[in-house]
PDB file of N, CA and C in Angstrom:
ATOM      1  N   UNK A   1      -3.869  33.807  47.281  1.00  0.00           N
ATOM      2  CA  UNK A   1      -2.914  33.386  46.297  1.00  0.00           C
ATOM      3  C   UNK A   1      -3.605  33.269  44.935  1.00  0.00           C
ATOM      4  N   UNK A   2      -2.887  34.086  44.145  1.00  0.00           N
ATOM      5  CA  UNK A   2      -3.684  33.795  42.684  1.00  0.00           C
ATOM      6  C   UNK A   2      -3.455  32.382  41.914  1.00  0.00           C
ATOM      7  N   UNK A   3      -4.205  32.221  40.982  1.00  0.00           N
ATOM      8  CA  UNK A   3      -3.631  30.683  40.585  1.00  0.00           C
ATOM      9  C   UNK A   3      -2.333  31.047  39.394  1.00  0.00           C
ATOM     10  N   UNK A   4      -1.765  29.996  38.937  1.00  0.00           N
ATOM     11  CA  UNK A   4      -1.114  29.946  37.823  1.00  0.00           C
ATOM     12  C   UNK A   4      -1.574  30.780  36.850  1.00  0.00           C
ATOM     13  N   UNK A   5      -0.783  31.313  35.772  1.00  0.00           N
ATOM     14  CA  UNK A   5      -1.262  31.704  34.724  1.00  0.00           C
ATOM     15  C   UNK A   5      -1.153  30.464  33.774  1.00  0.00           C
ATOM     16  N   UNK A   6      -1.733  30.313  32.794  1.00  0.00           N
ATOM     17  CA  UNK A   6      -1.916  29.238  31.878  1.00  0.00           C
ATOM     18  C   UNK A   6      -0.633  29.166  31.111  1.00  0.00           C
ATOM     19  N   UNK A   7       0.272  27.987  30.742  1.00  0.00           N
ATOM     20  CA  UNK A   7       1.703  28.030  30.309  1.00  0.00           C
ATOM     21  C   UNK A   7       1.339  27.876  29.152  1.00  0.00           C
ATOM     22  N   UNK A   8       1.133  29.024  28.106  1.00  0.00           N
ATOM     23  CA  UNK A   8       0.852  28.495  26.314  1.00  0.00           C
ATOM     24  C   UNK A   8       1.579  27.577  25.498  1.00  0.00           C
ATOM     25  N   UNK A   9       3.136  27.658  26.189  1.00  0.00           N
ATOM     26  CA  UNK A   9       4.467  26.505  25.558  1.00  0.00           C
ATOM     27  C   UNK A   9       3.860  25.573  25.368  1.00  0.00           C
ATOM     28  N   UNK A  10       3.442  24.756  26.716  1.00  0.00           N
ATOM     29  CA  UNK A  10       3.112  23.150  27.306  1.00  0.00           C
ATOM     30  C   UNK A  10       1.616  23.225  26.904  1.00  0.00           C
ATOM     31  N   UNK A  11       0.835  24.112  26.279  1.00  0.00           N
ATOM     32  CA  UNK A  11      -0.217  23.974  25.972  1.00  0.00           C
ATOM     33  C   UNK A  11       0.345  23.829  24.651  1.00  0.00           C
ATOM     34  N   UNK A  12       1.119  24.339  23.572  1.00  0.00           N
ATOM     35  CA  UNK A  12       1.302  23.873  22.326  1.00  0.00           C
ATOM     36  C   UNK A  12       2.028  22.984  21.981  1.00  0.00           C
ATOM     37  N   UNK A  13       2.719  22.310  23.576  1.00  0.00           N
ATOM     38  CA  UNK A  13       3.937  21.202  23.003  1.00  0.00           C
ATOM     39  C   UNK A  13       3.001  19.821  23.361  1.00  0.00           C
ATOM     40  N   UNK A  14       1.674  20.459  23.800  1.00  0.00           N
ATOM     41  CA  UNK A  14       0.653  18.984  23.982  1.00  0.00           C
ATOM     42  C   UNK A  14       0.083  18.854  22.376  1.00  0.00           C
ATOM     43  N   UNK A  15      -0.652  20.020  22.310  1.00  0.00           N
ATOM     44  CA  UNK A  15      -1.549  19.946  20.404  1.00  0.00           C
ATOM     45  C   UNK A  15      -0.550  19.187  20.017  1.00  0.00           C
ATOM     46  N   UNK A  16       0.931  19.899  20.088  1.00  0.00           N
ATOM     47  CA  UNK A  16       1.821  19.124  18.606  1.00  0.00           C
ATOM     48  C   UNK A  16       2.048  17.751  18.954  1.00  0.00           C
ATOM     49  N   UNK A  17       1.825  16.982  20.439  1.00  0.00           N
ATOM     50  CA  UNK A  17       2.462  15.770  20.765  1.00  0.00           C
ATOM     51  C   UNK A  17       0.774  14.910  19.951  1.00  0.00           C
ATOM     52  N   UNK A  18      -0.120  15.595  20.489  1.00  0.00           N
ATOM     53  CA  UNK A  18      -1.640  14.890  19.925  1.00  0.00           C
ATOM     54  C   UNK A  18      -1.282  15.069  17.795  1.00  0.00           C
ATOM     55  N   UNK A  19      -1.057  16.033  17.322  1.00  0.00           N
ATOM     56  CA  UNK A  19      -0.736  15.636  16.020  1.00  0.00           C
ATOM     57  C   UNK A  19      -0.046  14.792  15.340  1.00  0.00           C
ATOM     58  N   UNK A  20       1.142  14.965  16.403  1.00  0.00           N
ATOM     59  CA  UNK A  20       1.835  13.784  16.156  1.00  0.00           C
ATOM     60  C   UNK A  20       1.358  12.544  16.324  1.00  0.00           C
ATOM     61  N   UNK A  21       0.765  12.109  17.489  1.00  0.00           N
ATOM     62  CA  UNK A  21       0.113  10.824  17.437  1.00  0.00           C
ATOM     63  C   UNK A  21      -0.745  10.490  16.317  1.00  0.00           C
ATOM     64  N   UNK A  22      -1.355  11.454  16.083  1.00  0.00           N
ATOM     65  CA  UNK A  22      -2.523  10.992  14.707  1.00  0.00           C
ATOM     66  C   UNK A  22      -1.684  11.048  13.864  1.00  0.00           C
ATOM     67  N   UNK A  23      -0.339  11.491  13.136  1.00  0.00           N
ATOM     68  CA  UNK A  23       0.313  11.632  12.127  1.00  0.00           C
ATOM     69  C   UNK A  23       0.945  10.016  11.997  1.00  0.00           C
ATOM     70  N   UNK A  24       1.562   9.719  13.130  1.00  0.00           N
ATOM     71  CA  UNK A  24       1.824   7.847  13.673  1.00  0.00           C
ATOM     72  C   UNK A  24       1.046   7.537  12.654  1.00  0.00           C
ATOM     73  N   UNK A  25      -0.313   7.292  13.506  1.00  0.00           N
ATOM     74  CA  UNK A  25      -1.659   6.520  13.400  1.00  0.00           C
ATOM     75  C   UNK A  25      -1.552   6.181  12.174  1.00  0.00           C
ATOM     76  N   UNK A  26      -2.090   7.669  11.199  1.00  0.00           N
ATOM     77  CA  UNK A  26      -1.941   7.473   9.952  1.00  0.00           C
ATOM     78  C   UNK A  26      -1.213   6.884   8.919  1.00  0.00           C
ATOM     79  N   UNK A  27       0.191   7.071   9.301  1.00  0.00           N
ATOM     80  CA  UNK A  27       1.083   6.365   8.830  1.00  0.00           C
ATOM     81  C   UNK A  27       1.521   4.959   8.852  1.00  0.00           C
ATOM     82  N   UNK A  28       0.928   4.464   9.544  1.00  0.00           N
ATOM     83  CA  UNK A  28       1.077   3.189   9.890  1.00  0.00           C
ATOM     84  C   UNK A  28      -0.441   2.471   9.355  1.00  0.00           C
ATOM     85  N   UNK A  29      -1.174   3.098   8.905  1.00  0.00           N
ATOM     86  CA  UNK A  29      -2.839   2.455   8.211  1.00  0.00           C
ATOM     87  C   UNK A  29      -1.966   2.576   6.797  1.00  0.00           C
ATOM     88  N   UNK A  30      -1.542   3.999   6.240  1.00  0.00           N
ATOM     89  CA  UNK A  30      -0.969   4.164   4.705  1.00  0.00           C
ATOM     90  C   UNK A  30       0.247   2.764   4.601  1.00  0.00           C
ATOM     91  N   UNK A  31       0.616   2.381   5.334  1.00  0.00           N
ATOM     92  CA  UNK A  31       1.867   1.122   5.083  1.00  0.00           C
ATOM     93  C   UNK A  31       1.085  -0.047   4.960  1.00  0.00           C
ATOM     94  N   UNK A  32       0.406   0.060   6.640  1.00  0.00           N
ATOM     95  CA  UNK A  32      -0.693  -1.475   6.013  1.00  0.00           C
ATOM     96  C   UNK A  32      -1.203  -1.511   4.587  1.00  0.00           C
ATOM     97  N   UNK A  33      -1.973  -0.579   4.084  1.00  0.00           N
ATOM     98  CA  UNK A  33      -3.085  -0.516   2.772  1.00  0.00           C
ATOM     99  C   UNK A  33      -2.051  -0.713   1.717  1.00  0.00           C
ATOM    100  N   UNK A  34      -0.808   0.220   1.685  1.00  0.00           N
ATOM    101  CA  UNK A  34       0.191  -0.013   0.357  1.00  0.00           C
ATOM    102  C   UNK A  34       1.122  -1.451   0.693  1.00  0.00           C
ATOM    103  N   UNK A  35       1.294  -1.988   1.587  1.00  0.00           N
ATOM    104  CA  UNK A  35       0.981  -3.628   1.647  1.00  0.00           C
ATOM    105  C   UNK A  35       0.638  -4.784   1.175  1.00  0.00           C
ATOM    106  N   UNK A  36      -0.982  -4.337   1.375  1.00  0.00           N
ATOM    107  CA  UNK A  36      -1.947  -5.410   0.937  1.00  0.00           C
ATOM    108  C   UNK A  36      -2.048  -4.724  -0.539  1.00  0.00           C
ATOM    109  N   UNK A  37      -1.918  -4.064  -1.110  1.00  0.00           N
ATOM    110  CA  UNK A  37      -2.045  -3.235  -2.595  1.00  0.00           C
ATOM    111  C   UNK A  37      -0.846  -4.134  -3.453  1.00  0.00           C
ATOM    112  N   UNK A  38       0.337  -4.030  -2.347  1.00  0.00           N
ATOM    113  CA  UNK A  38       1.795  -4.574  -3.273  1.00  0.00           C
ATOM    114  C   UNK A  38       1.689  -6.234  -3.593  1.00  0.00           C
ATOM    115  N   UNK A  39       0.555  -6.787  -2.476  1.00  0.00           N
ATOM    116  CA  UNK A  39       0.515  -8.067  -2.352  1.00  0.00           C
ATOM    117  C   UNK A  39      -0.482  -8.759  -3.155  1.00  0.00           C
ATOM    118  N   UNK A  40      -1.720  -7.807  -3.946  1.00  0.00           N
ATOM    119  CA  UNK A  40      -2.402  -7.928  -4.586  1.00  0.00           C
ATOM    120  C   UNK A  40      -1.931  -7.210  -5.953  1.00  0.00           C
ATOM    121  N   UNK A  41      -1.235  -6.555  -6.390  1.00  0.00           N
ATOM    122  CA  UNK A  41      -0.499  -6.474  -7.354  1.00  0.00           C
ATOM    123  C   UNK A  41       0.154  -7.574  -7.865  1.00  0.00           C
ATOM    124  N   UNK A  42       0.892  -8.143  -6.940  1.00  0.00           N
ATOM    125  CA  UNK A  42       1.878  -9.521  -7.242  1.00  0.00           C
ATOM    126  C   UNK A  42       0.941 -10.479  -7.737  1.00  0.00           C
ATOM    127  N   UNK A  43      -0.342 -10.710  -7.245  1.00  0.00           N
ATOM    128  CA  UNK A  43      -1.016 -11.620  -7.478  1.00  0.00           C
ATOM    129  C   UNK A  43      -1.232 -11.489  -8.887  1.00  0.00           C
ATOM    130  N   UNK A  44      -1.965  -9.928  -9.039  1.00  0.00           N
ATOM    131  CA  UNK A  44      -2.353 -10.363 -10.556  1.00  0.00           C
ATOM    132  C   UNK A  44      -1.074 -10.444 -11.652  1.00  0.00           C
ATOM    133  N   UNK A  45      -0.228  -9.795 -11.399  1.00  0.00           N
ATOM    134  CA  UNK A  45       1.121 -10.396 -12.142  1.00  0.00           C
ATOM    135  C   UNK A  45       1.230 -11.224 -12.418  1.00  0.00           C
ATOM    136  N   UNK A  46       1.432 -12.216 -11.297  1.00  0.00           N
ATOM    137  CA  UNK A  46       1.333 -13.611 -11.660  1.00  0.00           C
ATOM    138  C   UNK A  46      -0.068 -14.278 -12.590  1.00  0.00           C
ATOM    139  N   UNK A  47      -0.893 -14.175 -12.079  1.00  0.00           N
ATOM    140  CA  UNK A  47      -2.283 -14.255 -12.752  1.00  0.00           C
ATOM    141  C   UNK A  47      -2.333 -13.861 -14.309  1.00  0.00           C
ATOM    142  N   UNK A  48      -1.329 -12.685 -14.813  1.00  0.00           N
ATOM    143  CA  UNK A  48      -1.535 -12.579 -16.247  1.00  0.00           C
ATOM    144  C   UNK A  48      -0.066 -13.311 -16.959  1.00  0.00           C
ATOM    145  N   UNK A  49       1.037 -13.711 -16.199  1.00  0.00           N
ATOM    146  CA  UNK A  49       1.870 -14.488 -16.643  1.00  0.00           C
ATOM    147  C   UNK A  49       1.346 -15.776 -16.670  1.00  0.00           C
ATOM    148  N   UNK A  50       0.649 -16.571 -16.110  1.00  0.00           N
ATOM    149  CA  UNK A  50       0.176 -17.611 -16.336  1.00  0.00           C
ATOM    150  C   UNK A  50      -1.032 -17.430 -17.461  1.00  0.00           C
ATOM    151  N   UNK A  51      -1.749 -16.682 -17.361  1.00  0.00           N
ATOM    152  CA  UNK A  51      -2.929 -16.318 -18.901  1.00  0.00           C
ATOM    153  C   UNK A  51      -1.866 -16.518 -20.207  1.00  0.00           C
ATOM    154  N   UNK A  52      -0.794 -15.385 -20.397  1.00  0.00           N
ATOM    155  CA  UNK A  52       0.137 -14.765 -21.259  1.00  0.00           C
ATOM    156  C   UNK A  52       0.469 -16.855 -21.784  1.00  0.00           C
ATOM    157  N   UNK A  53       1.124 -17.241 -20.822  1.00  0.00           N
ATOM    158  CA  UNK A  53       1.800 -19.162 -20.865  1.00  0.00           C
ATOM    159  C   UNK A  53       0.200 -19.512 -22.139  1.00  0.00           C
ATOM    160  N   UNK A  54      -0.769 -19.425 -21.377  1.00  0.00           N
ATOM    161  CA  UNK A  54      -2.350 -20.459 -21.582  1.00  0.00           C
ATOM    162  C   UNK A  54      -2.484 -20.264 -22.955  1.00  0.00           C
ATOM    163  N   UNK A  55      -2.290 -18.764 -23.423  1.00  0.00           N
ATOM    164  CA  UNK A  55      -2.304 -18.102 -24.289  1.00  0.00           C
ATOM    165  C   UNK A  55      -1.641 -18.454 -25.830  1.00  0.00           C
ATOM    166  N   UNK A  56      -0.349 -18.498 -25.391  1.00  0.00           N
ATOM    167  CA  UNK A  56       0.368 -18.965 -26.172  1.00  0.00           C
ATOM    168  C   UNK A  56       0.359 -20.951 -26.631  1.00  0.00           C
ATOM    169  N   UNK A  57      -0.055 -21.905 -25.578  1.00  0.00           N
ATOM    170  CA  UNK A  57      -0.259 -22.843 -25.846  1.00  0.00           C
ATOM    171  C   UNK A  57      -1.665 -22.963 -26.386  1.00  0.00           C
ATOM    172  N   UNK A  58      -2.862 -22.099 -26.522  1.00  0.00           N
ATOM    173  CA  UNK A  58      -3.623 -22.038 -27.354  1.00  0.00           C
ATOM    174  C   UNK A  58      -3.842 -21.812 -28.667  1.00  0.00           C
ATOM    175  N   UNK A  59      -2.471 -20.673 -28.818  1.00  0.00           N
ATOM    176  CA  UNK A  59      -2.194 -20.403 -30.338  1.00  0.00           C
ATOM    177  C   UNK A  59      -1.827 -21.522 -30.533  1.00  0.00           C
ATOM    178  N   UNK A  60      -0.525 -22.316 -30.073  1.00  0.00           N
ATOM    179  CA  UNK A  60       0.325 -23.220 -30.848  1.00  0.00           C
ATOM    180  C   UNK A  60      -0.559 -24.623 -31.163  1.00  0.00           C
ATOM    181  N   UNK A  61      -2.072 -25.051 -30.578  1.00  0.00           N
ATOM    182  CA  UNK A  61      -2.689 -25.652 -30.640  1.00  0.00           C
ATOM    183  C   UNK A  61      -3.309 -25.626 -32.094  1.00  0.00           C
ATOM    184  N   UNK A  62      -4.133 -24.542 -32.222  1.00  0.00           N
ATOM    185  CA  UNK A  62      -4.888 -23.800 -33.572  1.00  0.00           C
ATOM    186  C   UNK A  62      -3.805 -23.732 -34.638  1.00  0.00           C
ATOM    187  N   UNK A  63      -2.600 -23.759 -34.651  1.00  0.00           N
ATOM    188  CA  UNK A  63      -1.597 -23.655 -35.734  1.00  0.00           C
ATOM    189  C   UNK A  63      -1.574 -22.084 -35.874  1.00  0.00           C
ATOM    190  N   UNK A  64      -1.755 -21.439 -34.617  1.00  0.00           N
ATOM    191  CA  UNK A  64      -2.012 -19.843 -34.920  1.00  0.00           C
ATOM    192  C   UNK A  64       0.031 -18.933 -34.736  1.00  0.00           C
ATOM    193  N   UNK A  65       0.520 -20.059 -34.591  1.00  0.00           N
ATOM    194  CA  UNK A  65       1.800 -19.544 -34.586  1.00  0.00           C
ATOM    195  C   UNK A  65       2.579 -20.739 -34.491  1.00  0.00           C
ATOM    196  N   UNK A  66       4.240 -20.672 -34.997  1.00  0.00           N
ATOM    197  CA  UNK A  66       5.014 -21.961 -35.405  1.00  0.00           C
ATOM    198  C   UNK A  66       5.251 -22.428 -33.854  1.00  0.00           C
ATOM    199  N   UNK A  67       5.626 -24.248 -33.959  1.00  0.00           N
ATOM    200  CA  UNK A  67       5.313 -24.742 -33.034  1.00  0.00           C
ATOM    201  C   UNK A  67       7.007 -24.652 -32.364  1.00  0.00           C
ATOM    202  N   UNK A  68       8.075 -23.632 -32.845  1.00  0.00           N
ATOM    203  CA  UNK A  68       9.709 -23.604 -32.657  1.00  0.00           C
ATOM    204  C   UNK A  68       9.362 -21.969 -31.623  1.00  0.00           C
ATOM    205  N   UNK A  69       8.621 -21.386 -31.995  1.00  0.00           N
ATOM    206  CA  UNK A  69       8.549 -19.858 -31.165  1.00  0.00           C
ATOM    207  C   UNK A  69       7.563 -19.840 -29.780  1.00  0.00           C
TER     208      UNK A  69
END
């Protein structure tokens, strides 16, 4: 009895199922990282709205701008 011949389909519907898994993978590291990016963005936002506040009560200290604006 000869053996099987090799099925090329189920040999390419495996590669594409393994690409796909790494394509997952990947996609799910790119969400984590743009995440922690969106969450450290926010931070410094905040961080230069509070400078921008410090800022302005430093001018109005020095008489560097009227004390109504």
């Amino acid at each position: 009895m000869e053996p099987d011949p090799p099925n090329l389909v189920l040999d390419l519907l495996r590669a594409i199922r393994s690409d796909i898994g790494s394509l997952k993978a990947d996609g799910i590291e790119i969400k984590e990282r743009l995440g922690l990016l969106e969450g450290q963005s926010a931070s410094i936002s905040r961080r230069v709205d509070r400078m921008a506040g410090d800022v302005e009560v430093i001018k109005r200290r020095l008489d560097l701008v009227d004390a109504g604006s």
